[in-house]
Protein backbone atom coordinates (compact mmCIF):
# COMPACT_ATOMS: atom_id res chain seq x y z
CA UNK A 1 53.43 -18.00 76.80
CA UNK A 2 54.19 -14.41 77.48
CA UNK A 3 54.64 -12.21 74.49
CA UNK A 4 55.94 -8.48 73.98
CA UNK A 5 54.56 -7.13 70.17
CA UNK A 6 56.24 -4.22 69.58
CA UNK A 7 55.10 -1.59 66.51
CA UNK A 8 56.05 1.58 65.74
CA UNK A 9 60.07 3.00 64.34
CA UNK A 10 61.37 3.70 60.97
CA UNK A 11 63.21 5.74 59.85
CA UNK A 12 62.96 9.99 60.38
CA UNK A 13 65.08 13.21 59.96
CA UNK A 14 67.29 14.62 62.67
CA UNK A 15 64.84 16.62 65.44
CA UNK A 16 61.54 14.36 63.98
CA UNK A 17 59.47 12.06 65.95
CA UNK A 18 58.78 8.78 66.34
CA UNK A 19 56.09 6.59 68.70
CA UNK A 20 56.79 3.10 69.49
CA UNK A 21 53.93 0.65 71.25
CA UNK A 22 54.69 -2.39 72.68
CA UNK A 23 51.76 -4.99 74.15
CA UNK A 24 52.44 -8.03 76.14
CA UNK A 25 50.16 -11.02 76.29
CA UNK A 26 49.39 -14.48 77.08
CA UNK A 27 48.77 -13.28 80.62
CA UNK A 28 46.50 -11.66 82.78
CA UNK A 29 48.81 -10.05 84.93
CA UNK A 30 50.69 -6.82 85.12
CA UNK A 31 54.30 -6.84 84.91
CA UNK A 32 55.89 -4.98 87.74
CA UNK A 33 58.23 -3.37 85.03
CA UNK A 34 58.11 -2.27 81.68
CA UNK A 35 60.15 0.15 79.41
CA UNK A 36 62.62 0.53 76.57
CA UNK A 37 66.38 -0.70 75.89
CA UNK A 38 68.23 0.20 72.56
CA UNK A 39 71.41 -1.36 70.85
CA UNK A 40 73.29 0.38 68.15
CA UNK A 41 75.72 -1.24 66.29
CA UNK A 42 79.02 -2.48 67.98
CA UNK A 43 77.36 -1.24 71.06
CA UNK A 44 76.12 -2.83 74.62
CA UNK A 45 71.99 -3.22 74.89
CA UNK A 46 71.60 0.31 76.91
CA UNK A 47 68.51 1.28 79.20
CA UNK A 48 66.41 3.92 77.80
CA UNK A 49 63.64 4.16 80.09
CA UNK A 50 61.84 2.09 82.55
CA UNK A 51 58.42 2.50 84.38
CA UNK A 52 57.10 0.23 87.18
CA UNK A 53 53.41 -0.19 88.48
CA UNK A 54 53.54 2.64 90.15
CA UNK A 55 53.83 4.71 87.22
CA UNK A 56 58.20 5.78 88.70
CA UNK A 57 60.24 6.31 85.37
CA UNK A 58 63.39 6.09 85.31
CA UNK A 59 65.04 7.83 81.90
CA UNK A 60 68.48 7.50 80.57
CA UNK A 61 70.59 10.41 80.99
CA UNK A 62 70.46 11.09 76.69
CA UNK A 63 66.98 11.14 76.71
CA UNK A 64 65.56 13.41 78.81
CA UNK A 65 63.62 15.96 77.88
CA UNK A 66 62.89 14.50 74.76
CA UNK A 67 61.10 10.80 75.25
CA UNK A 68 58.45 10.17 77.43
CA UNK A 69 57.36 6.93 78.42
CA UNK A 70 53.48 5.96 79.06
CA UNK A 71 52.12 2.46 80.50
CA UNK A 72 48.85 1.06 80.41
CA UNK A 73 48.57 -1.38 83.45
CA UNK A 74 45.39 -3.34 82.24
CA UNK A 75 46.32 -3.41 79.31
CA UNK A 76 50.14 -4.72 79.73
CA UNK A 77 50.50 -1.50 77.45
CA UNK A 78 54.05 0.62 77.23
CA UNK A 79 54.55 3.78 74.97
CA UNK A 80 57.37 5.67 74.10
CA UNK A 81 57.00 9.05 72.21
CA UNK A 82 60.51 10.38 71.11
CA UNK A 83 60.67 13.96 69.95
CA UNK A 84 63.53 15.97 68.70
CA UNK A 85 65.08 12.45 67.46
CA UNK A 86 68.92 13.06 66.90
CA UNK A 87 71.42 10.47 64.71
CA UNK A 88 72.76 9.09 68.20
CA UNK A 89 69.39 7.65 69.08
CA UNK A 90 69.27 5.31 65.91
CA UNK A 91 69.13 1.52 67.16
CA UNK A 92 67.19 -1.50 67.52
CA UNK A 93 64.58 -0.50 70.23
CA UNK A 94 63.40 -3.39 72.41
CA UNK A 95 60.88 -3.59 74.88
CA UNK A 96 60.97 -5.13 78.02
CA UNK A 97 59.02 -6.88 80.78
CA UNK A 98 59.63 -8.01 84.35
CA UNK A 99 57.14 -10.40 86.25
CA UNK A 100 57.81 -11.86 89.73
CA UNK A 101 61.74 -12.11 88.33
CA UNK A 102 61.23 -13.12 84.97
CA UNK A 103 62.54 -10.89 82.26
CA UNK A 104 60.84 -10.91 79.05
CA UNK A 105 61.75 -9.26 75.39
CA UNK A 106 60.49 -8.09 72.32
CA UNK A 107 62.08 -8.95 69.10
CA UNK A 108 63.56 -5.47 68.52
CA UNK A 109 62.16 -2.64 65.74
CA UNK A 110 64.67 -0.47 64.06
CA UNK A 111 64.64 3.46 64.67
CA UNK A 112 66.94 5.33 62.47
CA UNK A 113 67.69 9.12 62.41
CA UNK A 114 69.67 10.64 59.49
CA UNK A 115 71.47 13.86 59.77
């Protein structure tokens, strides 16, 4: 069964930094996608940033500049390093996974910002 273990978030001051690592497993393949959704409160789940095999990203408008995505391959392996952290980015950070159509999910870490 195909897992995503996310780590990293917490909580940080307005313009600090935070590095979230998420690791899939229970397979041997790489996923064609990987990257980073967030959902604030009272809010839709929202793309943050996406990378496939090839190593294309794709960031969120909010966000650039300031996160950057990394990826692993063999190691089913995604990174995101978010400097100058602003109020507006706190949410539930979840990390996602696409395989041959399947869409997988981690279970979500908190990232909070105060002003």
């Amino acid at each position: 069964q195909v897992q995503l273990v996310e780590s990293g978030g917490g909580l940080v001051q307005a313009g600090g930094s935070l590095r979230l690592s998420c690791v899939g497993s229970g397979t041997i393949f790489s996923f064609n996608s990987m990257g980073w959704y967030r959902q604030a409160p009272g809010k839709q789940r929202e793309l943050v940033v996406g990378i496939n095999q090839g190593g294309r990203k794709n960031y969120a408008d909010s966000v650039k500049g300031r996160f950057t995505i990394s990826r692993d391959n063999a190691k089913n392996t995604v990174n995101l390093q978010m400097n100058m952290l602003k109020p507006e980015d706190t949410a539930v950070y979840y990390c996602n996974a696409v395989r041959n159509g399947l869409v997988y999910w981690g279970q979500g870490t908190q990232v909070t910002v105060s002003s």
